[in-house]
PDB file of N, CA and C in Angstrom:
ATOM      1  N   UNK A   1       3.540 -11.178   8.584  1.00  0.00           N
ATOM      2  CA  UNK A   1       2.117 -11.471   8.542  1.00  0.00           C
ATOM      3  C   UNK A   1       1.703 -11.597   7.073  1.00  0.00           C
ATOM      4  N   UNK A   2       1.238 -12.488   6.707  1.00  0.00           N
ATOM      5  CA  UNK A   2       0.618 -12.986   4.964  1.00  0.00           C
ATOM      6  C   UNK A   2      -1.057 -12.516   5.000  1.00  0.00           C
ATOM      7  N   UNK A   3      -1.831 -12.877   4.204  1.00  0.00           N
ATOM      8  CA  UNK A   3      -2.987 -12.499   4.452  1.00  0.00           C
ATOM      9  C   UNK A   3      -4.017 -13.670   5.166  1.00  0.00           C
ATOM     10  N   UNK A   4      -3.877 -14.748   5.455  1.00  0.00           N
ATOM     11  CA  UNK A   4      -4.265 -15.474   6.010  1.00  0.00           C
ATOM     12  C   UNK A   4      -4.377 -15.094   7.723  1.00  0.00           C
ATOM     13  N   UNK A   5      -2.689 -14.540   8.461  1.00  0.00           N
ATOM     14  CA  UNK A   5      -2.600 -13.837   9.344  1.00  0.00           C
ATOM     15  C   UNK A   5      -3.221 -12.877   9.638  1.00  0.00           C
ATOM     16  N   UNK A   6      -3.596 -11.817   8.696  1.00  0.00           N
ATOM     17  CA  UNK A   6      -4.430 -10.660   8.557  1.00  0.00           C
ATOM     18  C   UNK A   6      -5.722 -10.961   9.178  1.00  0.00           C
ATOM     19  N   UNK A   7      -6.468 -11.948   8.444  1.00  0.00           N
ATOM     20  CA  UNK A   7      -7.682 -12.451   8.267  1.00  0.00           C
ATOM     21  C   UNK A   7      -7.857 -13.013   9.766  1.00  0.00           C
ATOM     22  N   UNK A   8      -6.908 -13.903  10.091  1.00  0.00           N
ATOM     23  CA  UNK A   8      -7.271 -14.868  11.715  1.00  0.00           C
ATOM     24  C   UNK A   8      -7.207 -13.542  12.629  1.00  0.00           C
ATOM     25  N   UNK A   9      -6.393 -11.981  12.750  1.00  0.00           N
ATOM     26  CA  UNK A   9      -6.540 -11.328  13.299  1.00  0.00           C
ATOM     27  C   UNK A   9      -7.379 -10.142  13.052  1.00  0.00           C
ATOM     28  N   UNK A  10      -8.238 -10.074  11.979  1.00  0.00           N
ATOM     29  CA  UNK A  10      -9.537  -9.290  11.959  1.00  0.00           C
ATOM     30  C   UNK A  10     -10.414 -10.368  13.060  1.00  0.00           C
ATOM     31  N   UNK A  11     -10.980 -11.462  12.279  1.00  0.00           N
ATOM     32  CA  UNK A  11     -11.780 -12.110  12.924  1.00  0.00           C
ATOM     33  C   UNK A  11     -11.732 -12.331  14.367  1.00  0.00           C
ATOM     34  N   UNK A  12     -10.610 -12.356  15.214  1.00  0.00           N
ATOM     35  CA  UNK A  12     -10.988 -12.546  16.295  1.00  0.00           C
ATOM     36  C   UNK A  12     -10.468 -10.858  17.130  1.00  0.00           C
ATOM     37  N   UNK A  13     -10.232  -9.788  16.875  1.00  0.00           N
ATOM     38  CA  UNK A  13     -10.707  -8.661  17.311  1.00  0.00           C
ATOM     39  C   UNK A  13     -11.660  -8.203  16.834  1.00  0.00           C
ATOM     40  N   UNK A  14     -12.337  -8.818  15.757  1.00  0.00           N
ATOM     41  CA  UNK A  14     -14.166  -8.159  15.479  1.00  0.00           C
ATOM     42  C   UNK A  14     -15.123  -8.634  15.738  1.00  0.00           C
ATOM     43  N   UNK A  15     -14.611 -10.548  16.321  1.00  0.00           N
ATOM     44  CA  UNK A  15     -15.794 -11.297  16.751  1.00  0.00           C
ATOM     45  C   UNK A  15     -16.047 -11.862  15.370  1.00  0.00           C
ATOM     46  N   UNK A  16     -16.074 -11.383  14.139  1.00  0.00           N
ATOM     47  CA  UNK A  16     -16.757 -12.159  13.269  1.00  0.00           C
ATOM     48  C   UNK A  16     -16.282 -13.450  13.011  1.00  0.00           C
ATOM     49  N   UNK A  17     -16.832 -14.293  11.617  1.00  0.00           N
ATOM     50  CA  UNK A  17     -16.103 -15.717  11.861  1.00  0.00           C
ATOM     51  C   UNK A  17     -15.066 -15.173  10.993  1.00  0.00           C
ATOM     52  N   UNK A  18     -14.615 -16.467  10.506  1.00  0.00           N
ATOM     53  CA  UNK A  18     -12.977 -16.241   9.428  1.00  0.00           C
ATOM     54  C   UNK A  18     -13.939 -15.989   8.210  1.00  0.00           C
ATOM     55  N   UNK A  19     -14.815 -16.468   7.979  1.00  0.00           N
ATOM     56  CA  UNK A  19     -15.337 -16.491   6.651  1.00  0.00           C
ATOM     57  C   UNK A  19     -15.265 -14.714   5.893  1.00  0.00           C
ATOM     58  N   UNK A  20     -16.114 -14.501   7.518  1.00  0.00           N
ATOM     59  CA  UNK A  20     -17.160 -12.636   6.921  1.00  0.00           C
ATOM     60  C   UNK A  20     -15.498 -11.779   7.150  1.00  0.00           C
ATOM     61  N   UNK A  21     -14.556 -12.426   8.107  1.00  0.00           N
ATOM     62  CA  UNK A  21     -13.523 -11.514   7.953  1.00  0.00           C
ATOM     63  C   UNK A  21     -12.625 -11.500   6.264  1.00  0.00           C
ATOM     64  N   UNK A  22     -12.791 -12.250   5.869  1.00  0.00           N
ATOM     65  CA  UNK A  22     -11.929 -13.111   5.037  1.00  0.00           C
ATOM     66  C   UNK A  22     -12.569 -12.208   3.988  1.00  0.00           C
ATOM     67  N   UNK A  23     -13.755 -11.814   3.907  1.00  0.00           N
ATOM     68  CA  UNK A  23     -14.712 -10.927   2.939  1.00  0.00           C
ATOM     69  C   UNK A  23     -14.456  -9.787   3.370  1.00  0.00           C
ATOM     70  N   UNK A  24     -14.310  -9.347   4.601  1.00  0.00           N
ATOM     71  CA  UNK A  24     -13.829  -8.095   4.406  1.00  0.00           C
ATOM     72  C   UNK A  24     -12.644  -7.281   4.344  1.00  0.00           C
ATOM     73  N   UNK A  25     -12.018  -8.338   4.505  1.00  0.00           N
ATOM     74  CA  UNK A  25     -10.512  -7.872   3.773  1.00  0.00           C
ATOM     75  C   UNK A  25     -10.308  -7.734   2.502  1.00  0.00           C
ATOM     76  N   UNK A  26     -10.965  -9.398   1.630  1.00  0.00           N
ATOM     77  CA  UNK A  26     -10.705  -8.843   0.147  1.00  0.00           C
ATOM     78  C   UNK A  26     -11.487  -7.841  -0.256  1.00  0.00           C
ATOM     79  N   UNK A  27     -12.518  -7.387   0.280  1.00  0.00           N
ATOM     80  CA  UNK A  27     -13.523  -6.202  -0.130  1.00  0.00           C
ATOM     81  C   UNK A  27     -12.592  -4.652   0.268  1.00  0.00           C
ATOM     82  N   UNK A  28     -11.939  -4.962   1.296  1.00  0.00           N
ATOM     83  CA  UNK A  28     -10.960  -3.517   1.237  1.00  0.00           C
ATOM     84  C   UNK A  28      -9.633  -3.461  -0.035  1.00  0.00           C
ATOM     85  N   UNK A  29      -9.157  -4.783  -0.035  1.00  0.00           N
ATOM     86  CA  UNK A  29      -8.013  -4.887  -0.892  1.00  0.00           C
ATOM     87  C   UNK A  29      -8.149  -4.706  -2.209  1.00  0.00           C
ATOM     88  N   UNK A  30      -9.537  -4.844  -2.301  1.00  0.00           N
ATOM     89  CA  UNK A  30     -10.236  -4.939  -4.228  1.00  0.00           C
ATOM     90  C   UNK A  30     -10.268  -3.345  -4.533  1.00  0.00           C
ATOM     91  N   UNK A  31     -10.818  -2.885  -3.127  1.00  0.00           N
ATOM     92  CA  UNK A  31     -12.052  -1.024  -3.353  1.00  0.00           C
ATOM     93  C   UNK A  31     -10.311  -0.542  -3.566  1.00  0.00           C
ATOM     94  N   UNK A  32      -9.043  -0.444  -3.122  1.00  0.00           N
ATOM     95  CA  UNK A  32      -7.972   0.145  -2.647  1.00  0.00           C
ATOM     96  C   UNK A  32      -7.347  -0.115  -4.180  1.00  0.00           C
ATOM     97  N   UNK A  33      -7.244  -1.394  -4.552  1.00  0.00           N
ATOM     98  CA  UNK A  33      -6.796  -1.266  -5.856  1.00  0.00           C
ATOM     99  C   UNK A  33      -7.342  -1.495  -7.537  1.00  0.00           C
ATOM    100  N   UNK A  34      -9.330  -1.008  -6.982  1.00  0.00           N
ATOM    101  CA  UNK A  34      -9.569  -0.589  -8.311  1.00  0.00           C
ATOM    102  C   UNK A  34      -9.448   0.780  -8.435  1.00  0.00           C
ATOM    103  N   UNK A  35      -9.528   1.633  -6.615  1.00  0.00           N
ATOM    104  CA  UNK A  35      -9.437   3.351  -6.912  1.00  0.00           C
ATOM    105  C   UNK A  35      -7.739   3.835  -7.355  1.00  0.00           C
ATOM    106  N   UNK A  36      -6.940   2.632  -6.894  1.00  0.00           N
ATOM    107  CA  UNK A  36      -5.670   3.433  -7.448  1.00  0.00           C
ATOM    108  C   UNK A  36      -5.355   3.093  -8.841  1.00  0.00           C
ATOM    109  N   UNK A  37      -5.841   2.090  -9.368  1.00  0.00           N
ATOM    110  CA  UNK A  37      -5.652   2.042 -10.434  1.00  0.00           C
ATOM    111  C   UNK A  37      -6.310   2.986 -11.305  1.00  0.00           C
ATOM    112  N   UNK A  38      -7.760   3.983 -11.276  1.00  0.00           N
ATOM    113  CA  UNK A  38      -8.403   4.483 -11.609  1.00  0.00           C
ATOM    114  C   UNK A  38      -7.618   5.818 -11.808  1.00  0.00           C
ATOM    115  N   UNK A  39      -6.308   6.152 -10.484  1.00  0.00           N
ATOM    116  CA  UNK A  39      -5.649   6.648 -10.719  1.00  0.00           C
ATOM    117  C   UNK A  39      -5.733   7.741  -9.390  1.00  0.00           C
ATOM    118  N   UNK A  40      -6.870   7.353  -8.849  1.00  0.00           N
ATOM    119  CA  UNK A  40      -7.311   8.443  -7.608  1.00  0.00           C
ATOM    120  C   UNK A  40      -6.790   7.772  -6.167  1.00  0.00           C
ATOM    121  N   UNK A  41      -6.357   8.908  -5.592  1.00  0.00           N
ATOM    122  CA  UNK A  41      -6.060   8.568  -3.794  1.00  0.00           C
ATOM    123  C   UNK A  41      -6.805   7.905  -3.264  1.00  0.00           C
ATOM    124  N   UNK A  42      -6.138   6.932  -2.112  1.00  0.00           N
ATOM    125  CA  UNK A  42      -6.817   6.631  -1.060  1.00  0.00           C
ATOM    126  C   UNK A  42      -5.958   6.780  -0.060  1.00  0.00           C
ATOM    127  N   UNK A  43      -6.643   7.457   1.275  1.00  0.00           N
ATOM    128  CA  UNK A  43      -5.574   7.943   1.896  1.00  0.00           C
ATOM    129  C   UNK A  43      -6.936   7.460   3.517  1.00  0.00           C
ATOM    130  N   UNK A  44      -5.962   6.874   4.381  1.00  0.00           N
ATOM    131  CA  UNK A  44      -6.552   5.949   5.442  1.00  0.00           C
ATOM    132  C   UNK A  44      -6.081   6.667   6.513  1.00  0.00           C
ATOM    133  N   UNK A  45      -6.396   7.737   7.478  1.00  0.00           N
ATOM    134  CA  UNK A  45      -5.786   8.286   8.071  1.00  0.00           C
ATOM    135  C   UNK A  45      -5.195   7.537   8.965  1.00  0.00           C
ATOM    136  N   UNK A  46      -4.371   8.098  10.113  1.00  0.00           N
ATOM    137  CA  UNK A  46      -2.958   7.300  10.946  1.00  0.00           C
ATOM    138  C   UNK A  46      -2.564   6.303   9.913  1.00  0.00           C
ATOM    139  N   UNK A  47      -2.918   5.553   8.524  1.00  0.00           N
ATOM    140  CA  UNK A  47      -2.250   4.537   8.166  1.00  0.00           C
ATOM    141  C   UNK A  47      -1.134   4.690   7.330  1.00  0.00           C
ATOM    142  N   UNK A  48      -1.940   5.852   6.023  1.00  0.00           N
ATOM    143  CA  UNK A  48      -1.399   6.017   4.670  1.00  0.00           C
ATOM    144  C   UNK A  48      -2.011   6.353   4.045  1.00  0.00           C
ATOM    145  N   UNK A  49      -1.086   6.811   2.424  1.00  0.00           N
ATOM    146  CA  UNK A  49      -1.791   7.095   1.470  1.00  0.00           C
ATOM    147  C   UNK A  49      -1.049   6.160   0.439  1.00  0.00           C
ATOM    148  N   UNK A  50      -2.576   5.464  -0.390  1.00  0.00           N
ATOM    149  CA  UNK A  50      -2.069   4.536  -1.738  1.00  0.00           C
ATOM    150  C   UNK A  50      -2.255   5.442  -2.507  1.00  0.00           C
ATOM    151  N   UNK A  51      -1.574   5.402  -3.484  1.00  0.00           N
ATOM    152  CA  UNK A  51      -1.626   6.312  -5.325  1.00  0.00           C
ATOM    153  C   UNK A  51      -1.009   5.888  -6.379  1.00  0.00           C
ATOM    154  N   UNK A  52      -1.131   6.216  -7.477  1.00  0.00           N
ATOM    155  CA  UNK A  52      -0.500   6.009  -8.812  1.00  0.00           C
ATOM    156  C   UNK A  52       0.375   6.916  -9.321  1.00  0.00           C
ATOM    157  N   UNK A  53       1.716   6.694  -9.036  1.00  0.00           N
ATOM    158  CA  UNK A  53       2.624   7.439  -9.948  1.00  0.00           C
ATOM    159  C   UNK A  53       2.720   7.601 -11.037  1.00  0.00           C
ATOM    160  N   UNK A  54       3.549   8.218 -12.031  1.00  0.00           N
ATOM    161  CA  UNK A  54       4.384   8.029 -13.167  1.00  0.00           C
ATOM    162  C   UNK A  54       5.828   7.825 -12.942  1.00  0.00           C
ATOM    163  N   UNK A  55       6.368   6.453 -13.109  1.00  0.00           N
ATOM    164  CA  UNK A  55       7.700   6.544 -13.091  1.00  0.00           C
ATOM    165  C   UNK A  55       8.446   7.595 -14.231  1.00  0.00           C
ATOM    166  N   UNK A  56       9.507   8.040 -14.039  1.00  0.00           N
ATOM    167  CA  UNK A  56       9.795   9.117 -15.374  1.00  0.00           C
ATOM    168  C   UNK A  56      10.278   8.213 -16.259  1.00  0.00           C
ATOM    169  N   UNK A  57      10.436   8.676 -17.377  1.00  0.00           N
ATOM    170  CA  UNK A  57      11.617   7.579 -18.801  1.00  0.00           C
ATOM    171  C   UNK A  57      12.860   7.557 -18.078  1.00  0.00           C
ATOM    172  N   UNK A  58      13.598   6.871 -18.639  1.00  0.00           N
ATOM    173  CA  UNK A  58      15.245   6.059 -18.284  1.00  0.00           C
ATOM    174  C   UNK A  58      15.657   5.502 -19.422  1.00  0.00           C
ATOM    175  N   UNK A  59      17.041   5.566 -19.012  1.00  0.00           N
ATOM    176  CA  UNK A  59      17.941   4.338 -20.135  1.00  0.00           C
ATOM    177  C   UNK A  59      18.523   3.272 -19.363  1.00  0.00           C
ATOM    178  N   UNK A  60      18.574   2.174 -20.041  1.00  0.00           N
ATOM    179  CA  UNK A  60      18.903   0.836 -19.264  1.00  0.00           C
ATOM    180  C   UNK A  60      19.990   0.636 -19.845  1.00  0.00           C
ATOM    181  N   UNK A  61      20.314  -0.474 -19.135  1.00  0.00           N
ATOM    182  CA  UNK A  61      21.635  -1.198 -20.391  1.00  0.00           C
ATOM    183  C   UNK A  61      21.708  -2.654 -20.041  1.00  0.00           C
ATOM    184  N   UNK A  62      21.340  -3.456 -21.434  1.00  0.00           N
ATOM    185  CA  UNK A  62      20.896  -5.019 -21.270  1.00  0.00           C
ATOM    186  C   UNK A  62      22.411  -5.278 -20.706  1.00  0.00           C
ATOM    187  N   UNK A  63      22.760  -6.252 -19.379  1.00  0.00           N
ATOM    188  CA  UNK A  63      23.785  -6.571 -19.052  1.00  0.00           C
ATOM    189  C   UNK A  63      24.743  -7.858 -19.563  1.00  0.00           C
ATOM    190  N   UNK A  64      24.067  -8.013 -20.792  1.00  0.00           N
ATOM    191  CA  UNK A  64      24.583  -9.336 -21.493  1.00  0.00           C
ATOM    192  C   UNK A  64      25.216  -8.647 -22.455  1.00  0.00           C
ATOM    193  N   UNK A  65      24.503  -8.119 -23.202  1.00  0.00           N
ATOM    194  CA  UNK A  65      25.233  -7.145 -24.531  1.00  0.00           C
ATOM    195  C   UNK A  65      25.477  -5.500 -24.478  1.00  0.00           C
ATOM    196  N   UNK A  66      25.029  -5.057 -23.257  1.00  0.00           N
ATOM    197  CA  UNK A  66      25.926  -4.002 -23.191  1.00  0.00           C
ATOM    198  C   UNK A  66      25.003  -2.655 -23.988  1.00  0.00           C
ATOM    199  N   UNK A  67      23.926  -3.271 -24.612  1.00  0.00           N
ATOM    200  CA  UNK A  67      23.226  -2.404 -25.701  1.00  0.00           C
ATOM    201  C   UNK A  67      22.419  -1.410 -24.493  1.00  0.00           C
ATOM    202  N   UNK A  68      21.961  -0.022 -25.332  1.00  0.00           N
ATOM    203  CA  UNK A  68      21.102   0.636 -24.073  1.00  0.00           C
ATOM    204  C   UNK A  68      19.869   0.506 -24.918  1.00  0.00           C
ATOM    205  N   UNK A  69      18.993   0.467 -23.872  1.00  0.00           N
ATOM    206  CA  UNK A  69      17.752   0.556 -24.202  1.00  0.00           C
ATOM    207  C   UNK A  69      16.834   1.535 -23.551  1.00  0.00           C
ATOM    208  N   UNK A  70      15.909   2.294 -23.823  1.00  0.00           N
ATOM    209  CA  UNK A  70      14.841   3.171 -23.637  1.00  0.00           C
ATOM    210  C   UNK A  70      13.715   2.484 -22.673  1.00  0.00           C
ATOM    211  N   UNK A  71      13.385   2.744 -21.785  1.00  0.00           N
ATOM    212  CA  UNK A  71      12.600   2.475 -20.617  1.00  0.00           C
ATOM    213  C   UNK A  71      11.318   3.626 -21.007  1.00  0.00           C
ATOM    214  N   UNK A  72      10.068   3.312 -21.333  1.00  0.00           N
ATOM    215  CA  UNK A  72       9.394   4.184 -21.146  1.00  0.00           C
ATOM    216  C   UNK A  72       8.488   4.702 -19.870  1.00  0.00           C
ATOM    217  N   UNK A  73       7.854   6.056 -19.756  1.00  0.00           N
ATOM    218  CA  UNK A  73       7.358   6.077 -18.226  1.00  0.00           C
ATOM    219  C   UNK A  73       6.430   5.174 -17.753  1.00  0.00           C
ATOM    220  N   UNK A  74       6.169   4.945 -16.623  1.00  0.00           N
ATOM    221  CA  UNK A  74       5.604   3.429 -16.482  1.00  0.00           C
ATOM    222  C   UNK A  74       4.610   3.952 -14.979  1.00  0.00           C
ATOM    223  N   UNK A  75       3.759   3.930 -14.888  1.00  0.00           N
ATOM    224  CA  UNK A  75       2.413   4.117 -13.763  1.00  0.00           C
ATOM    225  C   UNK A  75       2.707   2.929 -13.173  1.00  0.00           C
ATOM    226  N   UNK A  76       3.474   3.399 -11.706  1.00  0.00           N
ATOM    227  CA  UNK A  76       3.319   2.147 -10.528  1.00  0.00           C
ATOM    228  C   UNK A  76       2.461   2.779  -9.394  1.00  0.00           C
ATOM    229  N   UNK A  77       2.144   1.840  -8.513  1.00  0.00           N
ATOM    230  CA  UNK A  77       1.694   2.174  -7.228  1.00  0.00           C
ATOM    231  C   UNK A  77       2.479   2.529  -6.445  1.00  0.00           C
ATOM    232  N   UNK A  78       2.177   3.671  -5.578  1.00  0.00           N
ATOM    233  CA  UNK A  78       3.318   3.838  -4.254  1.00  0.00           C
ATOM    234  C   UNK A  78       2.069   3.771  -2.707  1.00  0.00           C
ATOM    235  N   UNK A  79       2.881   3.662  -1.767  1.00  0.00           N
ATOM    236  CA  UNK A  79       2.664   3.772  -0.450  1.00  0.00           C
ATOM    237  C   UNK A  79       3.363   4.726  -0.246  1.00  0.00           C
ATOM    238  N   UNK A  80       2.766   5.747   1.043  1.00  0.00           N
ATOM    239  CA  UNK A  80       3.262   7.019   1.390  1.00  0.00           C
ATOM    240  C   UNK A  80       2.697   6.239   3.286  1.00  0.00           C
ATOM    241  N   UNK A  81       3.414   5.774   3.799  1.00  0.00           N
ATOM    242  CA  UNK A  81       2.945   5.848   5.803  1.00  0.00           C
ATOM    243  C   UNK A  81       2.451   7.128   5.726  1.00  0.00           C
ATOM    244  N   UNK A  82       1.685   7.370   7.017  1.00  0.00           N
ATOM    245  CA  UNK A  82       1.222   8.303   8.088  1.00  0.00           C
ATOM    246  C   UNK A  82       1.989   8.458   8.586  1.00  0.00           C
ATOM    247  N   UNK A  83       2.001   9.542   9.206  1.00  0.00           N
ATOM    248  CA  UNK A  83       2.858   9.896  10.326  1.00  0.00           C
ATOM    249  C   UNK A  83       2.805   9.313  11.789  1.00  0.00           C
ATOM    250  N   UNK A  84       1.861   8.748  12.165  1.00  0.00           N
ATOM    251  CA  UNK A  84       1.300   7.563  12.928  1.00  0.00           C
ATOM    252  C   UNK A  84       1.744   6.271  13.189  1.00  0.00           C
ATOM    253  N   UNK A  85       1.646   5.719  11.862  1.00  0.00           N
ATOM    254  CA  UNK A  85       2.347   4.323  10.874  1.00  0.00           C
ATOM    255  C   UNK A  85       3.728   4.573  10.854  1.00  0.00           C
ATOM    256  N   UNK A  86       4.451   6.036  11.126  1.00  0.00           N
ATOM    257  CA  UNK A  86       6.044   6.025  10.826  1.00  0.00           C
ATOM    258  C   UNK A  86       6.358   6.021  12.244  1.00  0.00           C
ATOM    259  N   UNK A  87       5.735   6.799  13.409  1.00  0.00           N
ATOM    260  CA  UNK A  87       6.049   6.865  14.725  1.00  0.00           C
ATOM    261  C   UNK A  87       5.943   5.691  15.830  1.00  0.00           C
ATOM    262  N   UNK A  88       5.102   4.684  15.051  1.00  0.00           N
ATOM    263  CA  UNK A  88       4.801   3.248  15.638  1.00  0.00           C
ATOM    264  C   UNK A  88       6.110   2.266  15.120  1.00  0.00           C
ATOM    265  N   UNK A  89       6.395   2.495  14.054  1.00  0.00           N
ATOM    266  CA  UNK A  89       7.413   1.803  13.830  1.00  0.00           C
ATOM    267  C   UNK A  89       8.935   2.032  14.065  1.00  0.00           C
ATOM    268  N   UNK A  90       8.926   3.309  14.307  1.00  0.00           N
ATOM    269  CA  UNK A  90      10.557   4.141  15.002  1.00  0.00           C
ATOM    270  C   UNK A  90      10.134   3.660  16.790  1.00  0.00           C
ATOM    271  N   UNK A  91       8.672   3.375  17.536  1.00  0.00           N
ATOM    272  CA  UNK A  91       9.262   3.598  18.688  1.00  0.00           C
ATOM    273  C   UNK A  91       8.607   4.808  18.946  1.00  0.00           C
ATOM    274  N   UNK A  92       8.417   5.869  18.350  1.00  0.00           N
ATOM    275  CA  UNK A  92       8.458   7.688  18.692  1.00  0.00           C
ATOM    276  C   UNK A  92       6.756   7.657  19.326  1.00  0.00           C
ATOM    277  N   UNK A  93       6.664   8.327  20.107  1.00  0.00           N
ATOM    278  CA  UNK A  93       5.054   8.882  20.806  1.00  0.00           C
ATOM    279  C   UNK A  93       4.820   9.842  20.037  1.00  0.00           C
ATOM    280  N   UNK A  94       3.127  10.319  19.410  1.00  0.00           N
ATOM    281  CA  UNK A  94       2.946  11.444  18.485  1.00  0.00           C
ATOM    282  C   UNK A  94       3.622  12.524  18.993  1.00  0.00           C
ATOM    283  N   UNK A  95       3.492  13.377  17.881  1.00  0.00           N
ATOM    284  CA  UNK A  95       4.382  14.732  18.491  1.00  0.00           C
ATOM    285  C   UNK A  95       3.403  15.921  18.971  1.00  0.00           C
ATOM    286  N   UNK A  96       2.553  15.515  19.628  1.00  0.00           N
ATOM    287  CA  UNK A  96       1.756  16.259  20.301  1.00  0.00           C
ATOM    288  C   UNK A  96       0.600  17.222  19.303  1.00  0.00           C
ATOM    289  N   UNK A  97       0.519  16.259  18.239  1.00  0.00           N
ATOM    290  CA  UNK A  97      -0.989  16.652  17.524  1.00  0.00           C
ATOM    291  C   UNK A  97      -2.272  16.503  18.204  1.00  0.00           C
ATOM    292  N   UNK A  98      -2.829  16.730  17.880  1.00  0.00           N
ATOM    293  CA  UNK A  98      -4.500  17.127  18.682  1.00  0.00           C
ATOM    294  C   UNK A  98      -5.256  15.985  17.653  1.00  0.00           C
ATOM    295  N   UNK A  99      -5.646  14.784  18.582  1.00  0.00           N
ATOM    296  CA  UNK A  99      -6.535  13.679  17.922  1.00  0.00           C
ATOM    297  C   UNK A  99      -8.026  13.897  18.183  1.00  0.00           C
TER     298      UNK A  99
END
């Protein structure tokens, strides 16, 4: 599914047109990655949690010349599933949490 897919399937389980869906997707995708970039959680229950790591430092080694080089720590984004989001995709029925 691309985001175009996304979009044709908001709009027709919300009724809205493609347009207002099409807005409210990029309006979730924008809020999700100006708060992680800010550096703060967002955490969507049954879905996930987005956040900002610190990758740690490393040494590389350029594979042409063999030289090592210093990697410094580097702030990526991670995804963490729900436990919800992991049991939908194994197949598994909840494990008898209280919704």
């Amino acid at each position: 599914m691309n985001k175009s897919d996304l979009i044709a399937t908001v709009s027709l389980e919300t009724g809205f047109s493609k347009r207002v869906a099409s807005e409210a997707v990029d309006a979730v995708i924008e809020a999700v990655r100006r708060t992680v970039a800010r550096g703060e959680k967002v955490s969507i229950p049954g879905f996930g949690t987005f956040e900002k790591r610190l990758r740690a430092p490393r040494t590389a080694r350029n594979p042409r010349t063999g030289e090592r080089l210093r990697v410094p720590a580097t702030p990526v984004p991670v995804f963490r599933p729900g436990q919800d989001f992991k049991d939908a995709c194994t197949g598994r029925k909840g494990r008898g949490r209280k919704r």
